[in-house]
Structures are given as C-alpha cells and as structure tokens.
PDB file of N, CA and C in Angstrom:
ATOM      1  N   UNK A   1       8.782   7.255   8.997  1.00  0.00           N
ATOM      2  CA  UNK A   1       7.354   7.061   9.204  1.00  0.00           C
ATOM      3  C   UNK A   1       6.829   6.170   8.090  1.00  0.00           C
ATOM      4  N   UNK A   2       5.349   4.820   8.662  1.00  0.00           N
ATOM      5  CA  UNK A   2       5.545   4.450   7.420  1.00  0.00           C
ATOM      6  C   UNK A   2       3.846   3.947   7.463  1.00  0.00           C
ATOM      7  N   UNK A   3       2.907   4.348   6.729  1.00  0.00           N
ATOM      8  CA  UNK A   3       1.774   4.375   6.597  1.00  0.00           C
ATOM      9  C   UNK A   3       0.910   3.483   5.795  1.00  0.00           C
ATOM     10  N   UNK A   4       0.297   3.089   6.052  1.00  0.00           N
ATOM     11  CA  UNK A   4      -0.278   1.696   5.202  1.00  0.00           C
ATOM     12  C   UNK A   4      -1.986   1.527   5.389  1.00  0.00           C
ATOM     13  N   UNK A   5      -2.361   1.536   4.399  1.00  0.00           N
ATOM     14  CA  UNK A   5      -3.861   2.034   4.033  1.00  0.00           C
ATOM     15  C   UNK A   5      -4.357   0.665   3.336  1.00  0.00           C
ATOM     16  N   UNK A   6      -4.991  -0.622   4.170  1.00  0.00           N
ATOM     17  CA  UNK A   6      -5.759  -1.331   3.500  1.00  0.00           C
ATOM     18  C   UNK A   6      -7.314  -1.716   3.649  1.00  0.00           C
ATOM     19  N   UNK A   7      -7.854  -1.980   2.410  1.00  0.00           N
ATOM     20  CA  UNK A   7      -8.681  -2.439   1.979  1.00  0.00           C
ATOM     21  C   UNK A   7      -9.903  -3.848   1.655  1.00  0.00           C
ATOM     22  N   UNK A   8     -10.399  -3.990   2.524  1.00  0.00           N
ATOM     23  CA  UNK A   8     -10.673  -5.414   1.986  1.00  0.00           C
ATOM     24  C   UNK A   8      -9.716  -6.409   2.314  1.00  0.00           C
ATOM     25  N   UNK A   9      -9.095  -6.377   3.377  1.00  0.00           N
ATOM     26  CA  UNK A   9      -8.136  -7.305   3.386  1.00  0.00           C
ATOM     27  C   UNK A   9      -8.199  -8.365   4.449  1.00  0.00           C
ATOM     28  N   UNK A  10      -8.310  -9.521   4.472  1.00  0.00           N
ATOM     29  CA  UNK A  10      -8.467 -10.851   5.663  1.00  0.00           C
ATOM     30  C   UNK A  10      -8.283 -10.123   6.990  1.00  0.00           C
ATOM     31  N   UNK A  11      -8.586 -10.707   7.658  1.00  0.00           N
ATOM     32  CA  UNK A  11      -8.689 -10.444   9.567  1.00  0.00           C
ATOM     33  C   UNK A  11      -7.170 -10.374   9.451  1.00  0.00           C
ATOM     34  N   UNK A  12      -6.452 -11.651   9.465  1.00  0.00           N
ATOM     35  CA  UNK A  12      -5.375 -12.485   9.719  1.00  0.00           C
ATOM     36  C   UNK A  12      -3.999 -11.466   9.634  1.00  0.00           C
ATOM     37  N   UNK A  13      -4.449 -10.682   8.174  1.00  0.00           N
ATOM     38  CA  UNK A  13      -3.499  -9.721   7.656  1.00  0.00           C
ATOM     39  C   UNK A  13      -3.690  -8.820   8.755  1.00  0.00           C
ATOM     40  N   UNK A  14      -4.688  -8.200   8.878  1.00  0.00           N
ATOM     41  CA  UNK A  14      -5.026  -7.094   9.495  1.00  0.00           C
ATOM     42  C   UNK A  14      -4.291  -6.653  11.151  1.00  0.00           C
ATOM     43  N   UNK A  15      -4.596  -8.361  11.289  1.00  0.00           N
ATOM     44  CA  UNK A  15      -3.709  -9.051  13.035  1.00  0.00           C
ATOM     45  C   UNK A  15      -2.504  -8.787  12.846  1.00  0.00           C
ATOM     46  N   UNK A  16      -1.541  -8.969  11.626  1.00  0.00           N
ATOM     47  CA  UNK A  16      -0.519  -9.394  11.259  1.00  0.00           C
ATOM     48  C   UNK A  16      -0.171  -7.752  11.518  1.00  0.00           C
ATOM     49  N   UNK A  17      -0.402  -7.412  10.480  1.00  0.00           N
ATOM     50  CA  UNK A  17      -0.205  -5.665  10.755  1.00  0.00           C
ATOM     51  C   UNK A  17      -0.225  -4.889  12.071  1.00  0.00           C
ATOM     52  N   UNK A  18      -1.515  -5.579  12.931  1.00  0.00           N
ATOM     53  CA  UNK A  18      -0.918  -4.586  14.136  1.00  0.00           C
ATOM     54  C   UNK A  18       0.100  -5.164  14.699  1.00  0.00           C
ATOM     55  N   UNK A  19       0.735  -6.187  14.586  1.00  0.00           N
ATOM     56  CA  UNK A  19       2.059  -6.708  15.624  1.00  0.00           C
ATOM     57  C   UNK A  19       2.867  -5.276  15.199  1.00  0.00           C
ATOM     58  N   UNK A  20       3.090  -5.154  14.244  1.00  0.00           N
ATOM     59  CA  UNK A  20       4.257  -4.452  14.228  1.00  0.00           C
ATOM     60  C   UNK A  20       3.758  -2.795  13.939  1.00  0.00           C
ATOM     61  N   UNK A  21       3.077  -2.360  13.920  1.00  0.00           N
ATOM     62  CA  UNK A  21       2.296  -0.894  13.751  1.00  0.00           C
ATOM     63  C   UNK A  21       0.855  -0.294  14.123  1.00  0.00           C
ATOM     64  N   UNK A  22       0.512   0.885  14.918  1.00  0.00           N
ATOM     65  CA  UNK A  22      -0.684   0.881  15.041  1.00  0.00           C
ATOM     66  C   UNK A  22      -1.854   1.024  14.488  1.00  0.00           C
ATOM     67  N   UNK A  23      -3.108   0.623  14.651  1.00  0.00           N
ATOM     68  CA  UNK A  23      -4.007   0.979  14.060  1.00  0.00           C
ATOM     69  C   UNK A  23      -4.616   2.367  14.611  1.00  0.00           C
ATOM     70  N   UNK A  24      -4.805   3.323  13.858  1.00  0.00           N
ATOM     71  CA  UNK A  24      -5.443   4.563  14.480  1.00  0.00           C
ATOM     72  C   UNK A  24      -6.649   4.452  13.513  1.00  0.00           C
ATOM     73  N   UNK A  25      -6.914   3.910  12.581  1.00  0.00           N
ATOM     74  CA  UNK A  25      -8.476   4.211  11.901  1.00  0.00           C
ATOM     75  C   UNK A  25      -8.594   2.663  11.526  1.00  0.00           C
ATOM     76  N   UNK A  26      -9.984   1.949  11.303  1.00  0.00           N
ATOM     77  CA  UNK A  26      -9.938   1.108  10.905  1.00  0.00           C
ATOM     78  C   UNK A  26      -9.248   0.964   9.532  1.00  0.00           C
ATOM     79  N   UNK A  27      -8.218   0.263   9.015  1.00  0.00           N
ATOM     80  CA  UNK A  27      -7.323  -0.054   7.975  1.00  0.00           C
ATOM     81  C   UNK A  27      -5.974   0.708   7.926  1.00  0.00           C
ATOM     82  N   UNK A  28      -6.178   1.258   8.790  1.00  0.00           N
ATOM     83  CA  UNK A  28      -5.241   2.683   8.448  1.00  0.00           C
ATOM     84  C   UNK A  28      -4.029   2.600   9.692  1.00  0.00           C
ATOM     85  N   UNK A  29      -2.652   2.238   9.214  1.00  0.00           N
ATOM     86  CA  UNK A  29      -1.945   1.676   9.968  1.00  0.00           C
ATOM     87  C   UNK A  29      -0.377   2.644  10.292  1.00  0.00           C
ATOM     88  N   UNK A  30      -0.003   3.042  10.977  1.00  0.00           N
ATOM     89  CA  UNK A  30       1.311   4.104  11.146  1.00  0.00           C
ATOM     90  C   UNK A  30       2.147   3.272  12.187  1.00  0.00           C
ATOM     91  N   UNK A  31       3.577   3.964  12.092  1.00  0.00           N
ATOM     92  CA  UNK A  31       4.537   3.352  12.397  1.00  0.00           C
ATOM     93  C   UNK A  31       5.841   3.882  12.212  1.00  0.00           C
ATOM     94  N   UNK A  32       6.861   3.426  12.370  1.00  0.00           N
ATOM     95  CA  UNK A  32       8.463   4.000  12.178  1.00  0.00           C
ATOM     96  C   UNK A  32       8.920   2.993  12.321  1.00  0.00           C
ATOM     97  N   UNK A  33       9.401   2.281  11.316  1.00  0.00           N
ATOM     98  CA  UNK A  33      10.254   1.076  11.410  1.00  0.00           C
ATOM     99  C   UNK A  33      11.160   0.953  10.355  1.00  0.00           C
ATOM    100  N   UNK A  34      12.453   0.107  10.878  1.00  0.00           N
ATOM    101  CA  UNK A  34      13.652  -0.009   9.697  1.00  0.00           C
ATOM    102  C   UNK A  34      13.225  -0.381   7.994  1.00  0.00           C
ATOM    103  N   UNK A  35      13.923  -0.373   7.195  1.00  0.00           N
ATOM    104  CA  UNK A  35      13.644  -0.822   5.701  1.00  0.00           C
ATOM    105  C   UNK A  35      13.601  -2.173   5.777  1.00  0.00           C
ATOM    106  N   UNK A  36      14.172  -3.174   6.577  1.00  0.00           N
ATOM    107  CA  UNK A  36      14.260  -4.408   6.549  1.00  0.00           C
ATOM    108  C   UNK A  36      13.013  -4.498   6.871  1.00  0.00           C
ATOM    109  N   UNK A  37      12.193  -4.184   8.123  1.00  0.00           N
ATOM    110  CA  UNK A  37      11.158  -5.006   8.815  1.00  0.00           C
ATOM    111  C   UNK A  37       9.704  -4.433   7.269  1.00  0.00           C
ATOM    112  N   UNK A  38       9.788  -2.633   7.293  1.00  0.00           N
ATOM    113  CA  UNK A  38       9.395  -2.474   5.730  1.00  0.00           C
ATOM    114  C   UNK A  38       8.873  -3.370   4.527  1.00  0.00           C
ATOM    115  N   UNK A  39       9.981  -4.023   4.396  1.00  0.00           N
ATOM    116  CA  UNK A  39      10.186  -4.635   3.507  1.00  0.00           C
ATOM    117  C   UNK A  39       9.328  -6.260   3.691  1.00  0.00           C
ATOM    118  N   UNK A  40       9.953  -6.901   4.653  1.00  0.00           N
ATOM    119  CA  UNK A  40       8.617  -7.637   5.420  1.00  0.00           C
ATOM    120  C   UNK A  40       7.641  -7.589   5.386  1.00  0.00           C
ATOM    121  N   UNK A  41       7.168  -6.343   5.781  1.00  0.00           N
ATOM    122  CA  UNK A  41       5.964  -6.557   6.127  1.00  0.00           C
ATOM    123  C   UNK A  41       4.941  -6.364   4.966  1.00  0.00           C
ATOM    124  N   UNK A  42       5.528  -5.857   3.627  1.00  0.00           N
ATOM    125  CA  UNK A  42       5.210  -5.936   2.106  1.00  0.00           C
ATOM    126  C   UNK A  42       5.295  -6.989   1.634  1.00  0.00           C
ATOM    127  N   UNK A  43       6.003  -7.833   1.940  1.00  0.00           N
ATOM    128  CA  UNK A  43       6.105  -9.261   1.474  1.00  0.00           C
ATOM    129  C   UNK A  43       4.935 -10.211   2.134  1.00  0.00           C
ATOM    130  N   UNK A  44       4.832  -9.904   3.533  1.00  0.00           N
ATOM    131  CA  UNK A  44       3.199 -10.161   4.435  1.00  0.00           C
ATOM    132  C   UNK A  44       1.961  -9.869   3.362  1.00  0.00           C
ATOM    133  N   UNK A  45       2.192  -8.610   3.370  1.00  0.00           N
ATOM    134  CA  UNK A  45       0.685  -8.159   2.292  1.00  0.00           C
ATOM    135  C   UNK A  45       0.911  -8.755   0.920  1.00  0.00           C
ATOM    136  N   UNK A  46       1.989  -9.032  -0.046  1.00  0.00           N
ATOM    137  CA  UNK A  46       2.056  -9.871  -0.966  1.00  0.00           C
ATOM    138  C   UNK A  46       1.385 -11.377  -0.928  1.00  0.00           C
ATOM    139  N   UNK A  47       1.810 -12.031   0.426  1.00  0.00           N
ATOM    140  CA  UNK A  47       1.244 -12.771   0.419  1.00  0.00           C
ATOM    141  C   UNK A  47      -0.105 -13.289   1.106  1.00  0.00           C
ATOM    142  N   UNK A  48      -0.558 -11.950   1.407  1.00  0.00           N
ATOM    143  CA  UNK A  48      -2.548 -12.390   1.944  1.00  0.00           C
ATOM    144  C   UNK A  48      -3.436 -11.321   2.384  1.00  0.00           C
ATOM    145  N   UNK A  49      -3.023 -10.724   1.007  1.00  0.00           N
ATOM    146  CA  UNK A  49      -3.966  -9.350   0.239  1.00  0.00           C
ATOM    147  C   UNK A  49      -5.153  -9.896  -0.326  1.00  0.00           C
ATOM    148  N   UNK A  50      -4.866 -11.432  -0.954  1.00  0.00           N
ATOM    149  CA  UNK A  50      -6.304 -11.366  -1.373  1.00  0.00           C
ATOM    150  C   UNK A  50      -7.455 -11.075  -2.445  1.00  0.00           C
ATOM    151  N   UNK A  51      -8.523 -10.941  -2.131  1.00  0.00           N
ATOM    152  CA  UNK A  51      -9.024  -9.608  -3.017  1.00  0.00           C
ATOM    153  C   UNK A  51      -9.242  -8.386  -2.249  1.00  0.00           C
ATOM    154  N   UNK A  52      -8.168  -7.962  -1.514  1.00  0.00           N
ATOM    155  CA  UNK A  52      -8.364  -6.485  -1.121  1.00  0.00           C
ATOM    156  C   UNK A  52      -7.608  -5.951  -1.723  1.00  0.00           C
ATOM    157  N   UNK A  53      -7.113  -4.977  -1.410  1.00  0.00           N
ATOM    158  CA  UNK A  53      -5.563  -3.753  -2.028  1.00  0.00           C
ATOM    159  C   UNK A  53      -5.384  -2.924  -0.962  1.00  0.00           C
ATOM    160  N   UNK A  54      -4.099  -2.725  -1.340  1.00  0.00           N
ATOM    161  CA  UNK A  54      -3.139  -2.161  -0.030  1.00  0.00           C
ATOM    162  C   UNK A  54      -2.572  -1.145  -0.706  1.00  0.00           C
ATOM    163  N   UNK A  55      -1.962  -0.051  -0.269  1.00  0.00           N
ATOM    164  CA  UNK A  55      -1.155   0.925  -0.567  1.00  0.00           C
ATOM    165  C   UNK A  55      -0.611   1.049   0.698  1.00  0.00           C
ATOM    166  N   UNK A  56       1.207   1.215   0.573  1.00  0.00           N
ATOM    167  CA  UNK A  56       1.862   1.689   1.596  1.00  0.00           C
ATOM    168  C   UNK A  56       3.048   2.496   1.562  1.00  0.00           C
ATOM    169  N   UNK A  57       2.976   3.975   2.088  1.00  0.00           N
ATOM    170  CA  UNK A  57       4.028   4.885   1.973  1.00  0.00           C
ATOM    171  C   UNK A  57       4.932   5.019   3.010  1.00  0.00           C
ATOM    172  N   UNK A  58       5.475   5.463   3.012  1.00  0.00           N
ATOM    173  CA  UNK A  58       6.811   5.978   3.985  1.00  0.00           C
ATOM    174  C   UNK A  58       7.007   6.968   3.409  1.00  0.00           C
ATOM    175  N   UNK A  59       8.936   7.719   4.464  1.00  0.00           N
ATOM    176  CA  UNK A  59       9.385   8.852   4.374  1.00  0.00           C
ATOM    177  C   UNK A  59      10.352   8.353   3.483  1.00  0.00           C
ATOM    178  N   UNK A  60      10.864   9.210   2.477  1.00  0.00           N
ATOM    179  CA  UNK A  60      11.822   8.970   1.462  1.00  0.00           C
ATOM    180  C   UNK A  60      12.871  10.292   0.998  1.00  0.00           C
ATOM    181  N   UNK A  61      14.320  10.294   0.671  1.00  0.00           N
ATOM    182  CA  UNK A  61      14.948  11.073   0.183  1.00  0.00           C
ATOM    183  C   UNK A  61      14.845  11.481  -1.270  1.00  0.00           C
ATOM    184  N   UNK A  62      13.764  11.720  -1.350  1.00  0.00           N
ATOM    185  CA  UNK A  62      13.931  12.137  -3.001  1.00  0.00           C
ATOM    186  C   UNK A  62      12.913  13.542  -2.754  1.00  0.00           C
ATOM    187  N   UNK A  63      12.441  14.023  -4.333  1.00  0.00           N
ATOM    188  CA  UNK A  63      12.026  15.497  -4.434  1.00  0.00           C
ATOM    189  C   UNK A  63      10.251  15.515  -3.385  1.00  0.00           C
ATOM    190  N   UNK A  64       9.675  14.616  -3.467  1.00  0.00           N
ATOM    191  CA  UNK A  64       8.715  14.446  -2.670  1.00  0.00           C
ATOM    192  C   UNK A  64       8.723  14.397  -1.215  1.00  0.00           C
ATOM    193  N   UNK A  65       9.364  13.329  -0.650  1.00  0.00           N
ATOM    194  CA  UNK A  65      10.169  13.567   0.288  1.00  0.00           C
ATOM    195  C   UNK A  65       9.096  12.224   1.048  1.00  0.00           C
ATOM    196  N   UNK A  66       8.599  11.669   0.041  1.00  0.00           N
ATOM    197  CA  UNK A  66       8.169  10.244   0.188  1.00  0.00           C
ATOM    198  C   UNK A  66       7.849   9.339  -1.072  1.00  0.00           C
ATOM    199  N   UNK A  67       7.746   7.869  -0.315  1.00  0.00           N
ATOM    200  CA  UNK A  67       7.292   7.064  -1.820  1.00  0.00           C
ATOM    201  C   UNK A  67       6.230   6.114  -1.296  1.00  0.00           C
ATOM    202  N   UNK A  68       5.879   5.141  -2.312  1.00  0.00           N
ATOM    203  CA  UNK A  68       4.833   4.106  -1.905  1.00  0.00           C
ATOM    204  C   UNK A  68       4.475   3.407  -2.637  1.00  0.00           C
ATOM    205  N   UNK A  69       3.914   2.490  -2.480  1.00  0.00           N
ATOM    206  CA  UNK A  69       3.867   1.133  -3.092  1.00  0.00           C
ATOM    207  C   UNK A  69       2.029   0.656  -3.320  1.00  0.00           C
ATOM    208  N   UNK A  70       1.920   0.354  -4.489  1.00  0.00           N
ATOM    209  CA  UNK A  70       0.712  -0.554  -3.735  1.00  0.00           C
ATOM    210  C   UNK A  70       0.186  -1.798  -4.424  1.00  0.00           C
ATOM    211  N   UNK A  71      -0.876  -2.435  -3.852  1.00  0.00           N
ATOM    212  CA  UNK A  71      -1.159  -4.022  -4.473  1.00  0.00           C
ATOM    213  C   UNK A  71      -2.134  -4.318  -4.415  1.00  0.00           C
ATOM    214  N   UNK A  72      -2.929  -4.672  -5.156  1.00  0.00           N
ATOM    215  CA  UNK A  72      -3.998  -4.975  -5.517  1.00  0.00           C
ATOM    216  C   UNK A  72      -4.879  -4.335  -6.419  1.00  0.00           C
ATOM    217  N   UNK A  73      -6.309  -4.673  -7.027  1.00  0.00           N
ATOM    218  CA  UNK A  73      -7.181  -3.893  -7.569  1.00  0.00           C
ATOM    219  C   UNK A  73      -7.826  -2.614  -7.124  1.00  0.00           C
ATOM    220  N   UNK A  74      -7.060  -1.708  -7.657  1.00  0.00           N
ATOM    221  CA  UNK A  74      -7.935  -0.158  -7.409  1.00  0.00           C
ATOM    222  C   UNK A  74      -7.917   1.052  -8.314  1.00  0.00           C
ATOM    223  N   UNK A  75      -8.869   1.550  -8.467  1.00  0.00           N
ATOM    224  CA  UNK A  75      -8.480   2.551  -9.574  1.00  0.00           C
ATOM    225  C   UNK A  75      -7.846   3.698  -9.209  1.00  0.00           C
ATOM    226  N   UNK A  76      -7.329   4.022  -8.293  1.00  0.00           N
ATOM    227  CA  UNK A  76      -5.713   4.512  -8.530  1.00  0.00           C
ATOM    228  C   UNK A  76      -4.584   3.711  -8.933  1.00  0.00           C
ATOM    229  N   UNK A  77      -4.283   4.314  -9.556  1.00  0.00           N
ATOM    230  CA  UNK A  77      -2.567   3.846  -9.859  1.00  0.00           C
ATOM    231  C   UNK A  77      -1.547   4.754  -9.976  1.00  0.00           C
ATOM    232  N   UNK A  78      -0.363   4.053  -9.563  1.00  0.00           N
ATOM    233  CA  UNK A  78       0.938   5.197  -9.630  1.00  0.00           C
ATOM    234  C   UNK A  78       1.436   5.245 -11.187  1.00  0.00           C
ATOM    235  N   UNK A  79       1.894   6.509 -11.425  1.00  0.00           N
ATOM    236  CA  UNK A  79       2.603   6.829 -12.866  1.00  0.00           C
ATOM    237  C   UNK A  79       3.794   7.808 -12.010  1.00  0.00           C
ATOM    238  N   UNK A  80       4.819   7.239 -13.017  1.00  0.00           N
ATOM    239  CA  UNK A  80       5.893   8.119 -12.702  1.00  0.00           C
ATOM    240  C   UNK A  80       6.468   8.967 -14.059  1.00  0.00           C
ATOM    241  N   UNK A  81       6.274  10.414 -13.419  1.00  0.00           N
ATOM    242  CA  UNK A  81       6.161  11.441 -14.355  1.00  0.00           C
ATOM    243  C   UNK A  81       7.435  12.219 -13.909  1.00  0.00           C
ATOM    244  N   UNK A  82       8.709  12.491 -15.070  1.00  0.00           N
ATOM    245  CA  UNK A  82      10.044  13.187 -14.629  1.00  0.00           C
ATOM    246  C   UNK A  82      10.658  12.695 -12.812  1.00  0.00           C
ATOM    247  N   UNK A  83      10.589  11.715 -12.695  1.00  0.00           N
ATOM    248  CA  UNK A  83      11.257  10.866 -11.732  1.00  0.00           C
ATOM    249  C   UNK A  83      10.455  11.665 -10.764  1.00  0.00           C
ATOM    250  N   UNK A  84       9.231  11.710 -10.536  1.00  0.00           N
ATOM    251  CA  UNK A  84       8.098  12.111  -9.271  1.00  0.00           C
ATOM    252  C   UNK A  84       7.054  11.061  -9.636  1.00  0.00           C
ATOM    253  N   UNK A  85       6.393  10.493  -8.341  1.00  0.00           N
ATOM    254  CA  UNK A  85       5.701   9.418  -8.336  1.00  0.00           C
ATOM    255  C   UNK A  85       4.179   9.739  -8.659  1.00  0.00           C
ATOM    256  N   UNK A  86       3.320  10.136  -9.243  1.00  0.00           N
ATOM    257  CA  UNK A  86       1.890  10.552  -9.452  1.00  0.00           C
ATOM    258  C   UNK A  86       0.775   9.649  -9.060  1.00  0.00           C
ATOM    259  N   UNK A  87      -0.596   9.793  -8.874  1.00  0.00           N
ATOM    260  CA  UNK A  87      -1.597   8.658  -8.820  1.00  0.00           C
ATOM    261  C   UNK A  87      -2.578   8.997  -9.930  1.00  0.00           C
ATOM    262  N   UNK A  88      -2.716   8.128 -10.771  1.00  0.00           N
ATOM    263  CA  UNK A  88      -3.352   8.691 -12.135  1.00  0.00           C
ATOM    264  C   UNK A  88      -4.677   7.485 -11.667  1.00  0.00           C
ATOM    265  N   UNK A  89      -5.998   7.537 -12.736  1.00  0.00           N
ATOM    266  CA  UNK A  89      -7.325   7.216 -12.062  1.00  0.00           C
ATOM    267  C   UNK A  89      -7.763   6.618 -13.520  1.00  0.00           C
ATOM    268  N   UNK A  90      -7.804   4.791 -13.087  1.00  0.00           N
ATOM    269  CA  UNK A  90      -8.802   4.256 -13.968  1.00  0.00           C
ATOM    270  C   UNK A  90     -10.257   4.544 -14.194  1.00  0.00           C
ATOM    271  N   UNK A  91     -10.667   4.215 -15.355  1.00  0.00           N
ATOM    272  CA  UNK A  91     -12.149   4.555 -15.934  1.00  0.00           C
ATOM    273  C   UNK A  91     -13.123   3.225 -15.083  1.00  0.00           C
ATOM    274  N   UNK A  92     -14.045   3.536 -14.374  1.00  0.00           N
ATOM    275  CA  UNK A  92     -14.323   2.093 -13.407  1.00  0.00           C
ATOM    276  C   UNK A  92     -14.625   1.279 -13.897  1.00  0.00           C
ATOM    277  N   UNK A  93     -15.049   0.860 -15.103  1.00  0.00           N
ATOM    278  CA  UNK A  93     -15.263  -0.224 -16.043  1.00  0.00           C
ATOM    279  C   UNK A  93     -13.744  -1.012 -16.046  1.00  0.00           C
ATOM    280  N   UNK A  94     -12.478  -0.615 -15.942  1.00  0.00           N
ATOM    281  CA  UNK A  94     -11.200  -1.396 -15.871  1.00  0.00           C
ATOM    282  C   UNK A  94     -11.163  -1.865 -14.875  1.00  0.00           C
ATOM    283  N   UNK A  95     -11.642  -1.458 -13.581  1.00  0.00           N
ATOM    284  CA  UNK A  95     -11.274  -1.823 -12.173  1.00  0.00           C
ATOM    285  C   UNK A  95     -12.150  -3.297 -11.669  1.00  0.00           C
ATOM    286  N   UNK A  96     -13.525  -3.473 -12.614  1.00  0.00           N
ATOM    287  CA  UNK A  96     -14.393  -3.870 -12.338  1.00  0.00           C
ATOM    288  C   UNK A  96     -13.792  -5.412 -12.887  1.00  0.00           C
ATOM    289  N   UNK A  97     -13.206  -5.200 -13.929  1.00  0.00           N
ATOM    290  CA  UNK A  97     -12.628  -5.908 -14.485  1.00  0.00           C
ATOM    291  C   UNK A  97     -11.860  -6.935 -13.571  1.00  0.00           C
ATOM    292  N   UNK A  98     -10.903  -6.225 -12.588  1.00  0.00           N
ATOM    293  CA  UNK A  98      -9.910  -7.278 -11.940  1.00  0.00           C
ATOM    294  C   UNK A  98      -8.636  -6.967 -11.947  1.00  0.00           C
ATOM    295  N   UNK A  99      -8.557  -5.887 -13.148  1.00  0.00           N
ATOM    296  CA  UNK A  99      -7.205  -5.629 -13.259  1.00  0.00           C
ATOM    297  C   UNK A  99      -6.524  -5.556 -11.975  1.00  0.00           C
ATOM    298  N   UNK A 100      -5.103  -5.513 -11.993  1.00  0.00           N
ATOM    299  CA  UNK A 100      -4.264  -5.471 -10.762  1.00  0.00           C
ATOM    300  C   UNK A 100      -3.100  -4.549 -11.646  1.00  0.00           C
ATOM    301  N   UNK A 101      -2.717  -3.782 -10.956  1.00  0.00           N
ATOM    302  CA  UNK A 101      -1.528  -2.756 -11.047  1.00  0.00           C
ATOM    303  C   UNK A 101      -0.618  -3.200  -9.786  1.00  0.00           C
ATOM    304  N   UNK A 102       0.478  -3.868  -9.519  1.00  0.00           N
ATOM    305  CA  UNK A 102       1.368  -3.527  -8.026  1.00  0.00           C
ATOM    306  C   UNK A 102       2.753  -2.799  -8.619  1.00  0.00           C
ATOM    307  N   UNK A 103       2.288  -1.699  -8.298  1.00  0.00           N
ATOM    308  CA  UNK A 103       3.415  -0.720  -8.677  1.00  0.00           C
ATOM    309  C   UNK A 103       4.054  -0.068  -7.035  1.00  0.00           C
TER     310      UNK A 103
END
C-alpha cells in the first residue's frame, strides 16, 4: 500500500499522480504498486513539487511496519530515533523561513 499526501503542489503533478493512483481526498492519493514504479513516481514529485511538499508512505518490513519519505517545506520532519522513523515539529518561524528538510 502506498499513500501520498500533497500539498500545494501544481495541477500537472497532481494529473501525474492520478495516472498511476487514486485520489480519494483532495491531495490525498492511495495505491499498491511495485518499488520500481514507487520509486518513479518520487522522482515525479522531485521534480515538480515546487513550492508545495509532499510526504509519501508505504508498507514496510521493519518494527513499524511502514516508512516514508517527504519533500518540501513543512514543519514536520522525520527524526530517526533507535532505528524507528519519528515526526518531530519545527518552531514556525523556521518553516517561514523556506527551510526544506527531504528526508
């Protein structure tokens, strides 16, 4: 399963995304697809994210029993604490800033 939550992000992307997964909420995108196409379609949002931000999880073999990725400016960010993935929370004065985290 593989879930993808964006933000602010171009039409174009947005088009791009439903080819290959559905939309059930506006931004909010689900699916089941191989690691290859995965992987794609992260490289899609790498290249026309923009100024939005994306976060995208799937199902994974580890203690969580998922992982995820994300890109762009937002004040979440991932920290990884004893090999478990966490979302730790900028002060909004950093976010405002521009910073970018793609963890």
């Amino acid at each position: 399963m593989l879930v993808i939550v964006a933000e602010n992000v171009p039409p174009r992307l947005r088009g791009r995304l439903g080819l290959w997964l559905v939309e059930v909420r506006a931004g909010v995108y689900v699916g089941d697809v191989s690691r290859r196409v995965r992987d794609m379609i992260w490289h899609n949002m790498e290249e026309g994210v923009e100024d939005g931000n994306v976060v995208m999880a799937w199902t994974s073999n580890n203690e969580s029993g998922f992982d995820f990725l994300t890109l762009g400016a937002n004040r979440r960010i991932p920290v990884e604490m004893d090999g478990i993935k966490l979302v730790s929370f900028l002060p909004p004065e950093e976010v405002e800033k521009g910073q970018e985290y793609p963890f």
